[in-house]
Structures are given as C-alpha cells and as structure tokens.
Protein backbone atom coordinates (compact mmCIF):
# COMPACT_ATOMS: atom_id res chain seq x y z
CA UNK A 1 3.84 366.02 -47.61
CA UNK A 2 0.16 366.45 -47.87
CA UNK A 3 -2.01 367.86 -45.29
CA UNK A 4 -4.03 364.67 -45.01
CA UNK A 5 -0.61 362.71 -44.70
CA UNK A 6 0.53 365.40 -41.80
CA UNK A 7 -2.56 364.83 -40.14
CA UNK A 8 -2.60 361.47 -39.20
CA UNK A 9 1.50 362.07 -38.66
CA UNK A 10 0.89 364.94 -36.20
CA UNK A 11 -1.86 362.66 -34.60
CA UNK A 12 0.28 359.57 -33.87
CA UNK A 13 2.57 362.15 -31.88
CA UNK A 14 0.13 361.22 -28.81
CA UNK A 15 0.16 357.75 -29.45
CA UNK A 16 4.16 357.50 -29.41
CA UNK A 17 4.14 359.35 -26.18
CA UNK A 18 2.19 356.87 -24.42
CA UNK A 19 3.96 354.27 -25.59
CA UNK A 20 7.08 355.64 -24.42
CA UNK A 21 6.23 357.26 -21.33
CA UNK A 22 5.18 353.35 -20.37
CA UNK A 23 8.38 351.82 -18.41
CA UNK A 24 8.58 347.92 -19.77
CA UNK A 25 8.84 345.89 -16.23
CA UNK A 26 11.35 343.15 -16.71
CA UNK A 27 10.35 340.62 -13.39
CA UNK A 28 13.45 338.12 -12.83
CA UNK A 29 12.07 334.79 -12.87
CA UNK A 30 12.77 332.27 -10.44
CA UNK A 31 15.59 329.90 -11.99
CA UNK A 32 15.65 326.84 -9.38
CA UNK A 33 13.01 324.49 -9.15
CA UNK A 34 11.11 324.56 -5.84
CA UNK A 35 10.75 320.74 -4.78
CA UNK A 36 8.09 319.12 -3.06
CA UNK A 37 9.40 319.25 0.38
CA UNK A 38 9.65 323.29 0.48
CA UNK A 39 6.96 324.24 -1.81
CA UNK A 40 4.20 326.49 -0.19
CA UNK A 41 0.75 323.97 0.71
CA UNK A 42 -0.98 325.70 -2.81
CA UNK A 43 2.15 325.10 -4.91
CA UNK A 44 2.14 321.08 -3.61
CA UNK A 45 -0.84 320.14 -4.03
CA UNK A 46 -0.05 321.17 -7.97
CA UNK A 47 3.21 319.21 -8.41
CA UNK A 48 0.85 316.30 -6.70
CA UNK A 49 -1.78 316.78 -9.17
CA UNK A 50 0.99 316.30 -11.84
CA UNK A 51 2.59 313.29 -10.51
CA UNK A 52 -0.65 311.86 -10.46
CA UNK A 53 -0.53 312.36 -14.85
CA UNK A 54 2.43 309.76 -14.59
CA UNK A 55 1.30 306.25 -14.97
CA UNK A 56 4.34 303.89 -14.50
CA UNK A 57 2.80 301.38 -16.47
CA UNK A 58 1.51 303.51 -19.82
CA UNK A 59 4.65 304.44 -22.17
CA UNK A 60 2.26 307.12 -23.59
CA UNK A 61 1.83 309.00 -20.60
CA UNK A 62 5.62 309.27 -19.83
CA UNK A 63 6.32 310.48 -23.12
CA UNK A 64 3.21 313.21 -22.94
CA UNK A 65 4.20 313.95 -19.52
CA UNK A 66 4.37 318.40 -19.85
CA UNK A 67 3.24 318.19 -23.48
CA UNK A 68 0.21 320.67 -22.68
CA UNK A 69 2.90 322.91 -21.29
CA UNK A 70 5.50 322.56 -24.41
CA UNK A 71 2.30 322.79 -27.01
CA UNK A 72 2.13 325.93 -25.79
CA UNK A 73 5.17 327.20 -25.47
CA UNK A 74 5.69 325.92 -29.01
CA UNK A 75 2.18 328.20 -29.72
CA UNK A 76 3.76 331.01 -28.12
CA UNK A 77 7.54 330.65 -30.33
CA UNK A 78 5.60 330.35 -33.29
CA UNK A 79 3.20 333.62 -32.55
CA UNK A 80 6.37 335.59 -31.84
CA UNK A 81 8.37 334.69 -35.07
CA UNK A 82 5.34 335.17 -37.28
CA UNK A 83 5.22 338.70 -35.65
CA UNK A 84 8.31 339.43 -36.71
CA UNK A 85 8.32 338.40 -39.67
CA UNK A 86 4.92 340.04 -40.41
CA UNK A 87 5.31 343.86 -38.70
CA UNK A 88 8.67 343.88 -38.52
CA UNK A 89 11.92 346.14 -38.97
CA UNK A 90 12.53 344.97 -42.61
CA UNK A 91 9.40 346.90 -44.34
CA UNK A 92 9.82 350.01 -42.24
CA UNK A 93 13.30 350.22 -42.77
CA UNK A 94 13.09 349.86 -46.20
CA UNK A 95 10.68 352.44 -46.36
CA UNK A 96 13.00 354.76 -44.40
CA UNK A 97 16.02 354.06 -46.74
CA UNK A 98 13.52 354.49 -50.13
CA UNK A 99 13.36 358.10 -48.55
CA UNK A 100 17.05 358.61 -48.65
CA UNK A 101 17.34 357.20 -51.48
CA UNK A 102 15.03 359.45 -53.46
CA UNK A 103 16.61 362.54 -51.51
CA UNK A 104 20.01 361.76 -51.97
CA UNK A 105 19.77 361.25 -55.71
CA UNK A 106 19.56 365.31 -55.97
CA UNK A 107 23.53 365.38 -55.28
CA UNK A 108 25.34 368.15 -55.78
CA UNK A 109 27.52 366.32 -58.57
CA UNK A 110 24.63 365.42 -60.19
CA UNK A 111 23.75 369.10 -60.37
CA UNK A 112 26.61 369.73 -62.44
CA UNK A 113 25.87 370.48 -65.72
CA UNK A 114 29.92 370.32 -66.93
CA UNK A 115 30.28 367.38 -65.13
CA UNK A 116 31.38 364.60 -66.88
CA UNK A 117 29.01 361.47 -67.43
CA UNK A 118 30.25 358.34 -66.24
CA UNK A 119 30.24 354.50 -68.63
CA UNK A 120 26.90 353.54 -67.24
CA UNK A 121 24.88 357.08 -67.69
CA UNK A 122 26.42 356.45 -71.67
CA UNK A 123 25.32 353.34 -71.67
CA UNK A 124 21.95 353.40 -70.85
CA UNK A 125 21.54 356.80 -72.43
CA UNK A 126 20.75 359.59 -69.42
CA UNK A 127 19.42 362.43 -70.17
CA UNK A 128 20.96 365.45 -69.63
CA UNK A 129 21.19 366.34 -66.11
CA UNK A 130 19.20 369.23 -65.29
CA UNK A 131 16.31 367.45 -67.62
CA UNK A 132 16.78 364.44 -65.36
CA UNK A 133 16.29 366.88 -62.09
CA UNK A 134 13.28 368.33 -63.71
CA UNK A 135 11.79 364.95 -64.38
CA UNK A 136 12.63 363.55 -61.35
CA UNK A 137 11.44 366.70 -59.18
CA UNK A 138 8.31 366.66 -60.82
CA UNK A 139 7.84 363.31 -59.20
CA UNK A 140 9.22 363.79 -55.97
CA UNK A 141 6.50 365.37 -54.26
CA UNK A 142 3.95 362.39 -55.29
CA UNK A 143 7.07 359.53 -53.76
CA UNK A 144 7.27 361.50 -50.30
CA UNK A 145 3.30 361.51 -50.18
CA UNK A 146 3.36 357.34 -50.77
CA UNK A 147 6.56 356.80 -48.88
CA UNK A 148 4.75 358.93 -46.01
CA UNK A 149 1.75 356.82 -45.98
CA UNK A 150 3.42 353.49 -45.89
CA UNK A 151 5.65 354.74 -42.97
CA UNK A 152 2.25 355.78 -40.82
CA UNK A 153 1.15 352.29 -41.69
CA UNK A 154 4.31 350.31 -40.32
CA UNK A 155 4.07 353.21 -37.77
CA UNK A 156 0.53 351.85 -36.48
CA UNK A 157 1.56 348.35 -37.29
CA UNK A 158 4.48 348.86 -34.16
CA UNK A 159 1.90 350.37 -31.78
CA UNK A 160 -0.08 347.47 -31.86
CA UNK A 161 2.76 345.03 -31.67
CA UNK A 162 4.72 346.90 -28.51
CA UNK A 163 1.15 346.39 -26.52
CA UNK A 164 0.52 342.87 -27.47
CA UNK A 165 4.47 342.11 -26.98
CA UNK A 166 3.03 342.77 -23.00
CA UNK A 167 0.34 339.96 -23.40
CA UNK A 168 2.83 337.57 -25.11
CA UNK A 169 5.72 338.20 -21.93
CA UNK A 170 2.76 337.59 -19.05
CA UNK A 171 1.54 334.32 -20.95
CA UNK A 172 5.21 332.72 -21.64
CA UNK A 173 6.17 333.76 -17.64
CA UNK A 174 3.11 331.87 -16.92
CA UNK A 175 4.43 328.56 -19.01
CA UNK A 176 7.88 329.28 -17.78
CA UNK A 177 6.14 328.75 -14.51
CA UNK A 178 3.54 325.96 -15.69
CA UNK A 179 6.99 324.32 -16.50
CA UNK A 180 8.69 324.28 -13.24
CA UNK A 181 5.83 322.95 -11.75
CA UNK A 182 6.05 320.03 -14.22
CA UNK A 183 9.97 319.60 -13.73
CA UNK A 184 9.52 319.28 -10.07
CA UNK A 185 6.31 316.87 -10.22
CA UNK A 186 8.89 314.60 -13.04
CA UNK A 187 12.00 315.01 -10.19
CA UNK A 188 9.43 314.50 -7.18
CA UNK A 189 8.09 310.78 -8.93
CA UNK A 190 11.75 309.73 -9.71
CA UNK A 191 12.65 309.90 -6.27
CA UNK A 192 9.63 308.02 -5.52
CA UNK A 193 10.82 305.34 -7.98
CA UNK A 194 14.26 305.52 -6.98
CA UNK A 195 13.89 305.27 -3.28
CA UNK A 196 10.43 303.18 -2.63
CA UNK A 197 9.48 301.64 -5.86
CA UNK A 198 11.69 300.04 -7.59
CA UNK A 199 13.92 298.25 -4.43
CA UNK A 200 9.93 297.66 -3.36
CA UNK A 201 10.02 295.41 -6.64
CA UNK A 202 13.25 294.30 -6.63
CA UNK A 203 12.62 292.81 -3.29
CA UNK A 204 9.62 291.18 -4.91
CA UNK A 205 12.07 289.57 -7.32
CA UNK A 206 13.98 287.83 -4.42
CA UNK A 207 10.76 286.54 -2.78
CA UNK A 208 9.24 284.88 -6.21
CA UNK A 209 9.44 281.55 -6.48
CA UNK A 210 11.50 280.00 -9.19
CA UNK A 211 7.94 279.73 -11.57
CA UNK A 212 7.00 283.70 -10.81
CA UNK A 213 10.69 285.36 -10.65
CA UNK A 214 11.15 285.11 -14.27
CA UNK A 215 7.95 286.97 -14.77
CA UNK A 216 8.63 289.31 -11.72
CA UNK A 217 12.00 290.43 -13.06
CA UNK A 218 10.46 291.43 -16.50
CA UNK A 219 8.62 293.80 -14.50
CA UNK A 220 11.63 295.27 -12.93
CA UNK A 221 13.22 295.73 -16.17
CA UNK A 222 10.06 297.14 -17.19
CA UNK A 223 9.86 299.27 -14.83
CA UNK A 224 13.72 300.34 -14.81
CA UNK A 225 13.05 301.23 -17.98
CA UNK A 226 9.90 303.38 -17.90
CA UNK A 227 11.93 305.66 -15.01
CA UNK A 228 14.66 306.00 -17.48
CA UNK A 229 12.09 307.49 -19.78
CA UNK A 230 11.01 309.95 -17.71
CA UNK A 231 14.23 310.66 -16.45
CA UNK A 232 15.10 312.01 -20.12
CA UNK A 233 11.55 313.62 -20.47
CA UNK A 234 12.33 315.48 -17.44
CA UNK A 235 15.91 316.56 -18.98
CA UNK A 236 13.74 317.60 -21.61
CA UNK A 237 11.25 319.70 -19.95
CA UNK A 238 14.40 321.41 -18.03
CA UNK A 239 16.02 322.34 -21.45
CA UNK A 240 12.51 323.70 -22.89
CA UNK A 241 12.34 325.73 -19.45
CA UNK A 242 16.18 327.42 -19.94
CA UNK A 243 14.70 328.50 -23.82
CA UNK A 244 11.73 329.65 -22.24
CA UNK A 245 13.65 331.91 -19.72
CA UNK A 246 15.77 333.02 -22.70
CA UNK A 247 12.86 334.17 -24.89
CA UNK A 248 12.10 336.25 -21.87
CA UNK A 249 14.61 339.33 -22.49
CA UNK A 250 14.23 339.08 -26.39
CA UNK A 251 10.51 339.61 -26.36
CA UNK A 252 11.51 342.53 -24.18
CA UNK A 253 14.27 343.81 -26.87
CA UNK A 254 11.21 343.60 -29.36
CA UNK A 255 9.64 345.84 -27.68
CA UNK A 256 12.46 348.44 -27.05
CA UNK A 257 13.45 347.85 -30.87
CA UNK A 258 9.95 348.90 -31.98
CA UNK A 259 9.55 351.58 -29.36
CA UNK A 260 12.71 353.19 -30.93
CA UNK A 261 11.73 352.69 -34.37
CA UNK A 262 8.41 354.22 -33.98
CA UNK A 263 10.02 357.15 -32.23
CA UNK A 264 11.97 357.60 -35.77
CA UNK A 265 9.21 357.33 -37.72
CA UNK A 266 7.36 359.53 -35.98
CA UNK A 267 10.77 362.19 -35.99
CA UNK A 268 10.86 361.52 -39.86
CA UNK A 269 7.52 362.15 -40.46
CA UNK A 270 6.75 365.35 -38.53
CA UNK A 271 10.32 366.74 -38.84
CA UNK A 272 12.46 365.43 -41.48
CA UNK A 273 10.34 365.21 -44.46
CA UNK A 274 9.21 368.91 -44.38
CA UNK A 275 12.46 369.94 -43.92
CA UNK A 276 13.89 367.84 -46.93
CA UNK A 277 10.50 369.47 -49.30
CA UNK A 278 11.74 372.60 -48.04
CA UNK A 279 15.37 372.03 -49.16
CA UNK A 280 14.04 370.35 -52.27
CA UNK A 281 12.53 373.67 -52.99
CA UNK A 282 15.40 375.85 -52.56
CA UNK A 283 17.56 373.47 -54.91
CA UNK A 284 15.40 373.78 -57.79
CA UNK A 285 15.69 378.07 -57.56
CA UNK A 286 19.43 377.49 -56.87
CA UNK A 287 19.54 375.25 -60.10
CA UNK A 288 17.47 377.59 -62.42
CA UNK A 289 20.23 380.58 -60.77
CA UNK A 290 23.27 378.10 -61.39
CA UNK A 291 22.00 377.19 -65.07
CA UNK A 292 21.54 381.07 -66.01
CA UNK A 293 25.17 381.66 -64.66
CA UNK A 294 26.84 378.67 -66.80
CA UNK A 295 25.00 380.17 -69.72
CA UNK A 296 26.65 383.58 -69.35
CA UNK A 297 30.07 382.21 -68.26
CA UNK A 298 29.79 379.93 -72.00
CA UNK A 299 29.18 382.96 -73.71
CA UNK A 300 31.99 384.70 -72.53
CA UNK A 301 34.57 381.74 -72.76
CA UNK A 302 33.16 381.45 -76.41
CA UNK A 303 34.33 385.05 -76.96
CA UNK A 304 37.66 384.38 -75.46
CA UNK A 305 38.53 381.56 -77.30
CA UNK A 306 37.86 383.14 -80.76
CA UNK A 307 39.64 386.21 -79.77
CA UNK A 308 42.62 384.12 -78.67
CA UNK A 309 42.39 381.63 -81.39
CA UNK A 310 42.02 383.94 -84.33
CA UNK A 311 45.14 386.11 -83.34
CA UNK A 312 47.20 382.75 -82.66
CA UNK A 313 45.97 381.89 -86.13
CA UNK A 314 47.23 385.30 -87.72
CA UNK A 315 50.04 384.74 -86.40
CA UNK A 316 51.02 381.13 -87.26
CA UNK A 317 49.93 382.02 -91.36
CA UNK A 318 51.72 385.28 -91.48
CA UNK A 319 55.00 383.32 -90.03
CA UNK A 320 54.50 380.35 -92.58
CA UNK A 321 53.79 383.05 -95.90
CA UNK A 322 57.26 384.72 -95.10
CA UNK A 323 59.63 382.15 -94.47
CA UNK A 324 58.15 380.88 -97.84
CA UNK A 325 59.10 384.27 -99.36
CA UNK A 326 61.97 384.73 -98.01
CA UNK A 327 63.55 381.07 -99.82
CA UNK A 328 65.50 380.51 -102.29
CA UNK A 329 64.83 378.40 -105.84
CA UNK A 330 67.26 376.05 -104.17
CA UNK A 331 68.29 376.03 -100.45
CA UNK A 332 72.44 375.92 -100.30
CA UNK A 333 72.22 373.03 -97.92
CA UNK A 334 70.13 370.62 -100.75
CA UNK A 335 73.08 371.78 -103.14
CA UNK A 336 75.75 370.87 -100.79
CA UNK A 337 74.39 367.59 -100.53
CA UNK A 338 73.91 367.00 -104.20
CA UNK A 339 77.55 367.81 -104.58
CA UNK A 340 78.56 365.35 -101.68
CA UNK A 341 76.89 362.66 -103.03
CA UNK A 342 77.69 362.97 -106.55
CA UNK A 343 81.73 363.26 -105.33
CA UNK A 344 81.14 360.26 -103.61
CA UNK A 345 79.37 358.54 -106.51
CA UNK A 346 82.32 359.15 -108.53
CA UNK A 347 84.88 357.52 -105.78
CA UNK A 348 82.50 354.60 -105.84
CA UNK A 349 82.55 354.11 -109.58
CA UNK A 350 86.60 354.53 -109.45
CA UNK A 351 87.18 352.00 -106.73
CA UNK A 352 84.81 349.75 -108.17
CA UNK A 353 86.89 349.66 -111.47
CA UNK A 354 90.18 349.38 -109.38
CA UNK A 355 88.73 346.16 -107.56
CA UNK A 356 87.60 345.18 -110.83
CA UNK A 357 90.89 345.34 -112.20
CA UNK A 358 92.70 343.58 -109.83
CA UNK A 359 90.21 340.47 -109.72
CA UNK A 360 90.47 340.06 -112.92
CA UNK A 361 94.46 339.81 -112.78
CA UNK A 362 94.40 337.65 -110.10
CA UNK A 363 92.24 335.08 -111.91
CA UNK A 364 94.08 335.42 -114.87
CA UNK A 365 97.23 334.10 -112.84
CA UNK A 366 94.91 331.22 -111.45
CA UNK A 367 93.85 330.09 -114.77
CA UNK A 368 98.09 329.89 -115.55
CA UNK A 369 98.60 328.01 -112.47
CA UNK A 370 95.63 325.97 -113.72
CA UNK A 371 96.77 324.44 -116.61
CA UNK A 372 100.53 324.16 -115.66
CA UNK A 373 99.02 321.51 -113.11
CA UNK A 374 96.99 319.96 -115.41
CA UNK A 375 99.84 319.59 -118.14
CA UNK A 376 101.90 318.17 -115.57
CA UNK A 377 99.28 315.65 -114.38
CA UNK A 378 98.83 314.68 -118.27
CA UNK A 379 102.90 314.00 -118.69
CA UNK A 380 102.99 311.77 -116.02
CA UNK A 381 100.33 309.35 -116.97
CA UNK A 382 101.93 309.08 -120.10
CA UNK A 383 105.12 308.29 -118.83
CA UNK A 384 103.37 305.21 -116.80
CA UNK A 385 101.48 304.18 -119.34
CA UNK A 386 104.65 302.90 -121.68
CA UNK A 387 106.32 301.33 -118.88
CA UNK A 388 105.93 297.65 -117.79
CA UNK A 389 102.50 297.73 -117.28
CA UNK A 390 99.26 299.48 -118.22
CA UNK A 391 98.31 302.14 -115.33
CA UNK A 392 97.92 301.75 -111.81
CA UNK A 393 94.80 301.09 -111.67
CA UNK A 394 94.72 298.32 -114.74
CA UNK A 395 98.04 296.74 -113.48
CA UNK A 396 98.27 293.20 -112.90
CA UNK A 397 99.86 292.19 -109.66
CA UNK A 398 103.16 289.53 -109.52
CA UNK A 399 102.57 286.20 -109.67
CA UNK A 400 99.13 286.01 -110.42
C-alpha cells in the first residue's frame, strides 16, 4: 500500500468511529389512526382543514384527495432505491472480493513447480509457474494500490449515505404521519356522508314532486357514488401508510448494513492489506529458497537414475549375450518337433491312400449295380414292345 493510500486510510479511522459510536434511534410509530373525536384541538383542526380538500361534487378532488402526501412518499421510494443502487454494497464488495482474488491466486499448488498442469493451463498456453508468480508479483503491488483507492472511495461514499439515511427516516416519519392525518380526514367525511348527508338527500328524494324526483335521485346516485370513491381512495391511502411504516426498519437496516461495511473496509485497509504485502513478501524469498532446493534435489535424482539405470542395463545385455552363447545350432525341442510332424505327415499321406482306396472300390461296385439296373430296365421294354400293343404310353385304349 502506498503511504499516500495509508494516509487517507489511517484518517477515515476517526470518521468510522463517529459513525459508530452514534446509536441509530428507531421511534415506534403510532399504527392506529387517531379520529376526529379524540384527536388533541391542534391535531383537529388539521384533519378539518383536509376534509375541507374534499368536494362531494368534483370527481377530481376525490381522486387527488392525499396525492401531495403519496407524491412524496413516491419522491422519497424513489431517492432511497437510487441510493442503493448508486453507493451501494455491490461495488464495494466487489472491490473486496478483487482483493482476494488477486491474493489467493499465489496458492500454494500453484507454487509447485512439479505440479502437474491442468487441460485449461495447456490450452491456453501458461507459462511456467514460477514465471507466472514473477509476472504476476511484479504487478501486485500496483493492484493493491488501485484496489485500495477504490475501497476509500466506496468507503467515503457510505459515510455520506449512513448520515443522509437520518434525513431520509425523519422526512418519511413525517409523511407516515402527513398520511394518518389524511386517512382520518377521508374516514371523518365518510361518516359525515354516511350518517347526515346522504339520508339528508335521500329524504329529499321522498319530498320531490313527481317532475323534480327523477332529477333528485340522479343526485343521490351521484352522490352514492362519489362516497364510494373515496371510500376506495381512503383504502388506498391506508395501504400506502402500512408500506410507509414498512420502509421504516429497512432504511434503518441500510444504515446498519453500511455501518458494518465501512467498519470492514476500514479493518481491510489499515490491517489486512499490510499484512497480506507482508506475506506476499515472505512468499517470494520462500519461492526463490524452494526453487534452489528442487534444483539440487533434480540433480541428485539425475545421478541416481543413471547409476541405477546403467547397472540394470549391464545387467540385462550381459544376460541376453550368454544365453545366446550358450545355444545350440539347433535347440532339441525344434528337432523334436520336426520329427513329430514329419511322422505325422507320413500317417496322413498313408491314410489318405487307404481312404482313397476304398472309395474307389466302393464306386466301382456302384457303377456294377448301375448298369445291371439299367440292362434290366432295357429287357423289359423290349418285351412290351412286341406284345399286343406298342408301349404304355403309345397304347390305344379298348373300344375306342
């Protein structure tokens, strides 16, 4: 780490102090909605002044009715997501893990210079790797410094954000408030319709005449209508109110989020990274020591293994030369077999002739049998054939 980098690191120690020596309140807002009746004199004469926004007769002014409050709110959501988005965990984190990263690719496998490389570091052709440490240590120091300065950065980022995280929980509380007031000014005039209004009209209906009551009960409807309206607007407000009181706690789990994460930055910085330069340092010497060693050790094996190999090989040529001298012209056992086989050529040949022999007798004997049958056959068609008729198959049948 550089001294200008350890600077600014040792003088953001202060700065995460105060921020954590600070105890976040967390208030407990109210969760029921005061009413009219039991609301303190001050708190009245504001749920009047909002009844008094509610025109029966304007469609727009229902529908608006606590838009000022939501528009805000909505102001308020929007701030608090940008923040996050903008300062947030994401960046720093990253930056935290690129630290790692570059520290944990010194691993102690990787140091191995008889190691064996895996597909990938064939593939893409790696260097050797003690060249790779050297390359990579050479940059090292130069990653820390930038890594360093981007951490101070998200570092200063968080300070700002955990102290206007305050000013965002005061001015939602106050809209979470703003919105009650609003809720009970909405449940205060539907009461009003419910109860003195609309029978108020209805009886109005009853009195027309037959010329005005058509008229009369269009304005009923009308009127019906418009309190169903704010009926639902209210529901509305009352559901913005509950996500209001829920955004509460999270902008308060912001805030311990990036109080923790600044603490870690801060630890990182001061502590950790001058402690991993320091290891860095040792693991180059122990390297250079480790690579000296494997030389010697090779040098020795070498010596070994042509020691060992050249007496095996003595020994496997002076073994082949005299079992060669020692041979016959002819080894007994290829004579024996030369003998065997021509004996049993011979017996071959001599049963072959035998078989031979007798074939030939037995077709002789066929060939007898032969033309005794066909002598035979010969006689007797002679015998038909000066008889009373020509042969069998030229005969002419009786009577024809």
């Amino acid at each position: 780490m550089s001294d200008q980098v350890k600077t600014k690191a040792q003088d953001a120690v202060a700065l995460v102090d105060e921020v954590n020596s600070v105890v976040l309140p967390d208030p407990s807002p109210a969760e029921d909605v005061v009413s009219l009746e039991t609301a303190s004199p001050e708190m009245s004469e504001e749920i009047r002044a909002r009844m008094d926004e509610i025109d029966m007769g304007d469609t727009q002014s229902i529908v608006s009715f606590g838009s000022a409050a939501q528009a805000e709110l909505q102001e308020i959501s929007q701030a608090m997501l940008a923040d996050v988005r903008n300062k947030d965990v994401g960046p720093a984190g990253d930056s935290l893990r690129d630290i790692v990263t570059t520290i944990r690719g010194f691993s102690v496998s990787e140091l191995d210079v008889r190691r064996k490389q895996s597909w990938w570091e064939k593939l893409v052709g790696r260097s050797a790797p003690f060249a790779k440490f050297t390359a990579r240590y050479e940059q090292v120091q130069a990653q820390i410094d930038r890594v360093t300065d981007t951490l101070l950065k998200h570092e200063h980022a968080l300070l700002k954000d955990i102290k206007s995280l305050d000013l965002l929980y005061d001015k939602t509380l106050q809209f979470y408030d703003e919105l009650a007031l609003y809720i009970a000014a909405g449940q205060q005039k539907l009461a009003e319709l419910d109860n003195v209004t609309i029978p108020a009209k209805e009886a109005e209906v009853q009195a027309a005449s037959p010329d005005a009551q058509v008229m009369t009960a269009q304005q009923l409807r009308d009127l019906r209508a418009a309190r169903d309206d704010l009926e639902r607007r209210v529901h509305d407000l009352k559901l913005t109110r509950q996500v209001t009181m829920q955004s509460l706690p999270s902008i308060r789990l912001v805030q311990e989020n990036d109080k923790s994460l600044v603490t870690k930055i801060n630890s990182t910085l001061v502590n950790t990274v001058p402690l991993w330069e320091t290891q860095l340092a040792q693991a180059v010497t122990i390297q250079r020591s480790a690579e000296a060693a494997a030389a010697v050790r090779d040098a020795n094996d070498l010596t070994n293994e042509l020691l060992t190999a050249n007496a095996k090989n003595l020994r496997d040529s002076n073994t082949a030369i005299r079992t060669e001298m020692e041979r016959g012209v002819f080894d007994i056992e290829a004579v024996k077999q030369a003998n065997a086989d021509l004996i049993a050529t011979i017996q071959d040949s001599l049963r072959i002739a035998d078989e031979g022999k007798a074939r030939r007798a037995k077709a002789e004997e066929e060939l007898k049998r032969m033309e005794g049958d066909l002598r035979d056959t010969l006689s007797s068609a002679k015998a038909r054939g000066t008889g009373t008729g020509d042969t069998t198959a030229t005969s002419v049948p009786a009577g024809a």
